[in-house]
Protein backbone atom coordinates (compact mmCIF):
# COMPACT_ATOMS: atom_id res chain seq x y z
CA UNK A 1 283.22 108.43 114.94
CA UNK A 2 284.50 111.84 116.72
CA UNK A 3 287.47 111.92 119.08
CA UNK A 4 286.38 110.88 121.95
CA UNK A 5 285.92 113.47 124.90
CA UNK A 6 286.73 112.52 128.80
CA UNK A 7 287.12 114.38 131.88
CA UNK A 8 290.33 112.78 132.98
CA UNK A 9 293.21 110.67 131.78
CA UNK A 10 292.05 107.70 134.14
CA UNK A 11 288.60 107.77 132.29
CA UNK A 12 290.61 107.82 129.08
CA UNK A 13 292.86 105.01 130.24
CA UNK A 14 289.93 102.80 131.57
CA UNK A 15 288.49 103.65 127.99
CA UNK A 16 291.68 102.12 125.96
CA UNK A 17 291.51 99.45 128.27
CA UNK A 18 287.48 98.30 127.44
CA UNK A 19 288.51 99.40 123.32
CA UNK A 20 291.35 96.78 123.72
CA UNK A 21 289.09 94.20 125.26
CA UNK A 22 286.68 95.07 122.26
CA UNK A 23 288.82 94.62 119.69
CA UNK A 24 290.11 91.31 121.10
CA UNK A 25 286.81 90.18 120.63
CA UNK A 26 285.90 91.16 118.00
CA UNK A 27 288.96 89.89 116.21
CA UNK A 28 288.30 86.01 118.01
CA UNK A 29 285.22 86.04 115.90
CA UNK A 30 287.78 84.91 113.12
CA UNK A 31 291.04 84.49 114.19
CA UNK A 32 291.23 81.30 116.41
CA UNK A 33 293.71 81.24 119.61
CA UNK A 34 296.88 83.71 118.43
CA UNK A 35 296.04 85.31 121.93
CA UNK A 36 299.44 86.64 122.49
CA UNK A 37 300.35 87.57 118.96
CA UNK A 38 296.98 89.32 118.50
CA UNK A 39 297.85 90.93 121.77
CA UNK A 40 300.98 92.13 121.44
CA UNK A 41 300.02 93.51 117.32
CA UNK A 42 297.36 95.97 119.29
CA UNK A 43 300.21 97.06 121.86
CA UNK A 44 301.92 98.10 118.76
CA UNK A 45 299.02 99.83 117.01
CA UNK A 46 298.53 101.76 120.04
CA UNK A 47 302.24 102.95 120.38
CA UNK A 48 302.33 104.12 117.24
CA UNK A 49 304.48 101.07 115.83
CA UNK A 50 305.22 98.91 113.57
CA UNK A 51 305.08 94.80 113.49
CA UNK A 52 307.06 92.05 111.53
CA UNK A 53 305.06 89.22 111.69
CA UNK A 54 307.52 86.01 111.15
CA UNK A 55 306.15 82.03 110.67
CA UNK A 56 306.31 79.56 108.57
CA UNK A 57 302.93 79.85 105.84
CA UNK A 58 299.55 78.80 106.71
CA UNK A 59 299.23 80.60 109.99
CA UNK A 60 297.01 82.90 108.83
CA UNK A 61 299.07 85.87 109.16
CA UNK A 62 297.72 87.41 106.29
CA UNK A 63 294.05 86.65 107.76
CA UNK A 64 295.45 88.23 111.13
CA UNK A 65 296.16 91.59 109.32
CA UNK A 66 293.32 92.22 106.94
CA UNK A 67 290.81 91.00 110.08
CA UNK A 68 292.51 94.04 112.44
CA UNK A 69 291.88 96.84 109.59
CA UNK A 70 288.40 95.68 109.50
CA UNK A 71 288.06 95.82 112.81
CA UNK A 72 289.56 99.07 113.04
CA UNK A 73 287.40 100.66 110.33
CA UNK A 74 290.99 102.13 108.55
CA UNK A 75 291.99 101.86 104.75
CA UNK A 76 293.78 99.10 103.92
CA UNK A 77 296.43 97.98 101.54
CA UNK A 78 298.04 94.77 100.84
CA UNK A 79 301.64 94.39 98.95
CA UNK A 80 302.77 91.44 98.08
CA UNK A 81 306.36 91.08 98.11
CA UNK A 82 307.92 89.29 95.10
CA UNK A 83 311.46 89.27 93.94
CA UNK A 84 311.06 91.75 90.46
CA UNK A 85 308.93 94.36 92.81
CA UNK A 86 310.15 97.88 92.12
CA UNK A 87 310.20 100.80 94.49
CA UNK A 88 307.79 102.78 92.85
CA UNK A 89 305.52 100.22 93.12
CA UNK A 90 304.97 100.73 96.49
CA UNK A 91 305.49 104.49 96.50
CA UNK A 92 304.17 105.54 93.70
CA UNK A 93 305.61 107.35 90.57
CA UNK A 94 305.79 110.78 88.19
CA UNK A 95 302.77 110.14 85.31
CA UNK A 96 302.81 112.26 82.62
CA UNK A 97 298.63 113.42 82.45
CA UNK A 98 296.75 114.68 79.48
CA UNK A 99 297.54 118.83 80.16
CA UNK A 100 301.66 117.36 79.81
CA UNK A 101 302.53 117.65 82.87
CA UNK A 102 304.08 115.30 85.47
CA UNK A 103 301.85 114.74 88.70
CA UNK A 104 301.84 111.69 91.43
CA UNK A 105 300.56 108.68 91.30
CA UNK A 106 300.03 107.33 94.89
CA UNK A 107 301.13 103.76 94.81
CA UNK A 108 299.64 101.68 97.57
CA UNK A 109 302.10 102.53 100.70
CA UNK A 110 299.32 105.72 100.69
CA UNK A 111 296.56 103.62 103.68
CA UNK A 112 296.33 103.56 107.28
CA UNK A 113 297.15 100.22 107.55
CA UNK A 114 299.83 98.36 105.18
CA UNK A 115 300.25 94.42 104.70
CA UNK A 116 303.79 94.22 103.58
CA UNK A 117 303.13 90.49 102.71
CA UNK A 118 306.07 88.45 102.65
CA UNK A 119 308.66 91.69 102.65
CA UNK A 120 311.42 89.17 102.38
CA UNK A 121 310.57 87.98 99.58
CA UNK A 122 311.62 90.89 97.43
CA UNK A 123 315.65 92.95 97.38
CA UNK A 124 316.82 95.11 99.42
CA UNK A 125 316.62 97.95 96.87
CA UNK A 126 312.52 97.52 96.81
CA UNK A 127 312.69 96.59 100.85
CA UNK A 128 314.77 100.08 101.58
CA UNK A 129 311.38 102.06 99.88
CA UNK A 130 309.64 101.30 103.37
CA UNK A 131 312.33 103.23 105.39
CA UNK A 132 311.54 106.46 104.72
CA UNK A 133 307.82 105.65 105.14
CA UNK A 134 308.34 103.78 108.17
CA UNK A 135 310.31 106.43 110.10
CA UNK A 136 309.04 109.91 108.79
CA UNK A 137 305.54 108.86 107.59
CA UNK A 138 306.09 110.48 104.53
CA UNK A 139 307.43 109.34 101.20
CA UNK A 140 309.57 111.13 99.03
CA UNK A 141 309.58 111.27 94.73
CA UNK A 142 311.29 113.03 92.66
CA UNK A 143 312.40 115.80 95.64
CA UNK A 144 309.16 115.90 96.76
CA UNK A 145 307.77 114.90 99.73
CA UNK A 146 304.44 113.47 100.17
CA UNK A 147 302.76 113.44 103.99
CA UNK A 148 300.99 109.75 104.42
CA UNK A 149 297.72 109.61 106.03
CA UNK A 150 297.43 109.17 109.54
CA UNK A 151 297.16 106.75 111.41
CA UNK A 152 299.87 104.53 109.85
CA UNK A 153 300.91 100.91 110.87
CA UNK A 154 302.97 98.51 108.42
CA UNK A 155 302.43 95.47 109.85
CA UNK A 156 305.10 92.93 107.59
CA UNK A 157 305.14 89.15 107.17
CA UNK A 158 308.23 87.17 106.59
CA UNK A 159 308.72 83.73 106.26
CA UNK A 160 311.62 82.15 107.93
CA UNK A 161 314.78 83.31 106.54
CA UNK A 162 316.18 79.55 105.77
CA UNK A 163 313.71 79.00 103.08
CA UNK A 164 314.57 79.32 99.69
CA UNK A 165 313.93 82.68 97.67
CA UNK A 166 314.24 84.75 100.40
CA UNK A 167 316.51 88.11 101.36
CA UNK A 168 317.24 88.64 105.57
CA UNK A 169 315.80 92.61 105.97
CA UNK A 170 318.98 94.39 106.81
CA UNK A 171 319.55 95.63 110.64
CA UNK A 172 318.45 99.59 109.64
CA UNK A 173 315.05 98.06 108.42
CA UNK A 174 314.49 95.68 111.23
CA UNK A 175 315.28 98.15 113.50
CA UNK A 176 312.17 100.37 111.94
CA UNK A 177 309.94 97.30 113.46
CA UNK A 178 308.56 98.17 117.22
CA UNK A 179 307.38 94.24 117.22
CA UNK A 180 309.37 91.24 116.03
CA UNK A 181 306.39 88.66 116.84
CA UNK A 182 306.87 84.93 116.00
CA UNK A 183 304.23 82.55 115.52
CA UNK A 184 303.97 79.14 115.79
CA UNK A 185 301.42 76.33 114.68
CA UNK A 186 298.20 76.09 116.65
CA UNK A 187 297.25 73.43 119.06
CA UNK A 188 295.21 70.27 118.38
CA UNK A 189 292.15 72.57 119.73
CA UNK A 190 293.00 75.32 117.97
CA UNK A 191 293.88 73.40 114.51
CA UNK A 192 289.96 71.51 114.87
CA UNK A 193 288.31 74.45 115.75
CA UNK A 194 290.19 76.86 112.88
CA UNK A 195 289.15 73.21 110.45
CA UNK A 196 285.92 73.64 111.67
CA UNK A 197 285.17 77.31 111.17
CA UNK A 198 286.75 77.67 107.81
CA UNK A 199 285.46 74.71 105.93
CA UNK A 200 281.71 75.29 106.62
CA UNK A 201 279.07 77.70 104.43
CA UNK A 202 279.43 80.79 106.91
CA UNK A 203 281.77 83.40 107.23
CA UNK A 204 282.77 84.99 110.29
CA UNK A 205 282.03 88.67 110.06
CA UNK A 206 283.17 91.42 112.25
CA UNK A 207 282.10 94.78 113.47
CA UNK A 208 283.59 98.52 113.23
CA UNK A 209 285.40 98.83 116.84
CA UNK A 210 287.49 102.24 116.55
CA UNK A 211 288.20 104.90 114.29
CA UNK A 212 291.11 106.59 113.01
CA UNK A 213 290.41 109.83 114.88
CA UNK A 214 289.75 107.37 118.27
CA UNK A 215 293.23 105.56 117.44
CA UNK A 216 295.07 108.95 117.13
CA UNK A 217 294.12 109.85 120.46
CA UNK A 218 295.03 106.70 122.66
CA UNK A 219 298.24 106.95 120.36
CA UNK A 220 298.73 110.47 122.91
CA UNK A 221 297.58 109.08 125.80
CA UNK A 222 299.81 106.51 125.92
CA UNK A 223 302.60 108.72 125.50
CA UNK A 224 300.63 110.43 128.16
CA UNK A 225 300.86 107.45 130.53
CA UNK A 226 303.26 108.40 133.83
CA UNK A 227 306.33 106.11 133.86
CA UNK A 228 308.75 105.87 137.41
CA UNK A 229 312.54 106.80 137.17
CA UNK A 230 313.63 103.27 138.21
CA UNK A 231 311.01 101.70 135.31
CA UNK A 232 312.31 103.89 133.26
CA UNK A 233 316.05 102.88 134.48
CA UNK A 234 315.50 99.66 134.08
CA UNK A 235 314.37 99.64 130.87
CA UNK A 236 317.51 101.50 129.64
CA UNK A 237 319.79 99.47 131.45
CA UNK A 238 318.02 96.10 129.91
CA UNK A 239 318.65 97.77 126.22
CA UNK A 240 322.61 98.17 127.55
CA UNK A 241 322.89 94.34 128.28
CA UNK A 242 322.27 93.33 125.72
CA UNK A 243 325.41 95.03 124.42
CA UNK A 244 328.92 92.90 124.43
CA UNK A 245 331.73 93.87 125.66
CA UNK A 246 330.20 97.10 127.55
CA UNK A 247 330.31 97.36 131.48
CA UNK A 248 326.82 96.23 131.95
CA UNK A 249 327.39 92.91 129.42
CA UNK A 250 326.69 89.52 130.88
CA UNK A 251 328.86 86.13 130.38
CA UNK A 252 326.11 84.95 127.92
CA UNK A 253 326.42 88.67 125.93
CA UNK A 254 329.99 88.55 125.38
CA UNK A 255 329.94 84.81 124.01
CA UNK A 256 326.92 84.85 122.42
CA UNK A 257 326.06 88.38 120.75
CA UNK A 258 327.91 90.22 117.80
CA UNK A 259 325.73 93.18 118.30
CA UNK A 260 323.13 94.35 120.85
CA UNK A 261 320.28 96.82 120.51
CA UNK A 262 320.34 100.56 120.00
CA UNK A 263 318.39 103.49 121.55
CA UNK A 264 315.42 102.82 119.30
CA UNK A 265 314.94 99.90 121.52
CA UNK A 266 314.57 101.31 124.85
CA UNK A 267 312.13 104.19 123.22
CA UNK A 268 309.92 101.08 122.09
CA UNK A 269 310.20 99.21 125.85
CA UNK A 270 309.11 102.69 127.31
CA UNK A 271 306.32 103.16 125.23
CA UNK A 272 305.21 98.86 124.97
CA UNK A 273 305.67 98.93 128.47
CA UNK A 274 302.84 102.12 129.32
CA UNK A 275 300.17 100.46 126.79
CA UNK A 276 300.61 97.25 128.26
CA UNK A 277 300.12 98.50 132.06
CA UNK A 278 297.09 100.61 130.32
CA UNK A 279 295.06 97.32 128.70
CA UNK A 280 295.93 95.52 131.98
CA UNK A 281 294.23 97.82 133.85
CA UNK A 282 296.88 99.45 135.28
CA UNK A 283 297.83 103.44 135.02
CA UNK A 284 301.82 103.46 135.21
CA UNK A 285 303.73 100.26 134.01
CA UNK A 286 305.91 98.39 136.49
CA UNK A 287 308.99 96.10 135.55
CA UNK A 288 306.22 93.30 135.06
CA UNK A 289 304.90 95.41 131.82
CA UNK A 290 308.50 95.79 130.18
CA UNK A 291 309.50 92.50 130.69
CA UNK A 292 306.22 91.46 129.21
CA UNK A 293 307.12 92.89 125.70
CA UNK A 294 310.82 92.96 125.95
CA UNK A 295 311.25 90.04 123.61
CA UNK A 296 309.16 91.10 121.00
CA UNK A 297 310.98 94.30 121.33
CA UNK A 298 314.63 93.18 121.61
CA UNK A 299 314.77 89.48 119.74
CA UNK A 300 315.16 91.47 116.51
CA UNK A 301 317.47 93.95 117.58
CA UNK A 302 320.31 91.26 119.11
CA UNK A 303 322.82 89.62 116.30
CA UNK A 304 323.97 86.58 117.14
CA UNK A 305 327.95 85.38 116.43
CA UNK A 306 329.15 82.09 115.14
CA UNK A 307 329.01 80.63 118.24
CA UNK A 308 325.59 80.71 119.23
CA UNK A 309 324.88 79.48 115.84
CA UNK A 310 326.75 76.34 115.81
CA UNK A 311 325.24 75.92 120.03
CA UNK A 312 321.93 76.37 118.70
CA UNK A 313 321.64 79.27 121.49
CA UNK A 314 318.47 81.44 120.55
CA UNK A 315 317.59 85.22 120.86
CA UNK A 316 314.65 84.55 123.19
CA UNK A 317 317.30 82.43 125.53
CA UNK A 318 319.85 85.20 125.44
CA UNK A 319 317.49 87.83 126.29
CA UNK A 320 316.13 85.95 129.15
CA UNK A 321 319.36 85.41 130.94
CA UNK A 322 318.65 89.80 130.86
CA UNK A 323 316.19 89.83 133.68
């Protein structure tokens, strides 16, 4: 499929709008309910970002991941994440070949789409290979840096970080993620019907919605997307609240929060905030649109102190005392 061709940036909009509503679609063929996770992983996709995925097993997260690359018609890769993983074997490594001479062997980080299953699973040493990669899009071995192909998503699942056998990512690798989504178990409906579908003699197959070309180019038009000075504003000024002991702090900041959010956070509410006004039909977000993803974006980014700990005070409650 060619990059598509329109005679203005509303027809383009209206365009990523109906691909959205496609995709969603086509991805309900297997994935039951999930609306707003499924949602909020194509936001990301779209803005050029990344997703950590975090629930307890079973909740087909895996299923989730491997359905959208099919759906997207991109290469995918799946890493599992164990504790004796090794950076080069996600990156790649030097081979010595028959002639005698070193050349690279791509290790699986090298596909549009990456399932970083389970990412805490496995050290920090082997979980610090996915910076680079995350950031620059590139990898680099031996000195020598190697472009990866584009489009690129890692879209990461962790299990919670009280179970045994796991390592908590470190803030500079969270803060790679766009998305921190959290899942939780489906309802009654949703548990029969997911029973139902999966236990049966037919599989649920899906259909080729975008390419990577098509991607690319919603990718720009998002950027693309107008945004107003006090959206804008506001969206910087949310990412400063969240900050203790700073002039725009609330009560619940101060006792609460250790740390708050950096810059990379009010990039990510910009950008969430114009594809979300885009698949809603809109064509510049409003307030409504970042405070729509602004817990996805920010629940992540906030470190909670003693104190909220022993309260049992969450991220999502500090962060909507925000708006």
């Amino acid at each position: 499929m060619a990059t598509p061709q329109f005679t203005s940036d509303v027809e383009a909009v209206d365009a990523l709008a109906q691909a959205y509503q496609d995709l969603r679609t086509e991805i309900g063929r297997v994935i039951v309910g999930q609306e707003e996770v499924v949602k909020t992983v194509l936001i990301s996709l779209f803005s050029n970002g990344h997703s950590l995925l975090v629930g307890v097993p079973g909740l087909a997260k895996t299923l989730l991941v491997s359905t959208i690359s099919e759906v997207l018609d991109l290469d995918f890769k799946r890493i599992q994440f164990t504790p004796d993983l090794m950076p080069t074997d996600i990156t790649g490594s030097e081979i010595l070949n028959d002639e005698r001479h070193f050349e690279f062997n791509r290790g699986p980080l090298f596909a549009n789409i990456v399932l970083a299953d389970e990412i805490n699973r496995t050290p920090p040493k082997t979980q610090a290979a996915l910076l680079e990669a995350m950031q620059e899009r590139s990898v680099t071995v031996s000195g020598v840096r190697h472009q990866l192909p584009a489009p690129f998503f890692v879209l990461a699942t962790q299990n919670p970080i009280e179970q045994e056998g796991t390592y908590p990512l470190p803030e500079a690798q969270l803060d790679r993620f766009m998305f921190n989504i959290p899942l939780d178990y489906p309802s009654y409906e949703e548990e029969l019907a997911v029973v139902r579908n999966t236990t049966g003699v037919e599989r649920s197959s899906v259909k080729h919605v975008l390419s990577g070309a098509q991607i690319l180019y919603f990718q720009q038009l998002v950027r693309k997307i107008p945004i107003s000075d006090n959206v804008l504003e506001y969206a910087v000024k949310l990412t400063g609240k969240t900050r203790p002991n700073t002039s725009r702090a609330g009560t619940n900041v101060n006792e609460y929060i250790s740390w708050g959010a950096g810059p990379r956070a009010s990039q990510y509410l910009v950008l969430g905030a114009k594809c979300h006004a885009a698949i809603s039909g809109k064509y510049s977000p409003d307030i409504e649109d970042v405070q729509a993803i602004a817990k996805y974006v920010l629940r992540h980014r906030i470190v909670r102190n003693y104190k909220a700990e022993a309260e049992g005070i969450t991220e999502e409650q500090v962060i909507q005392g925000l708006f």
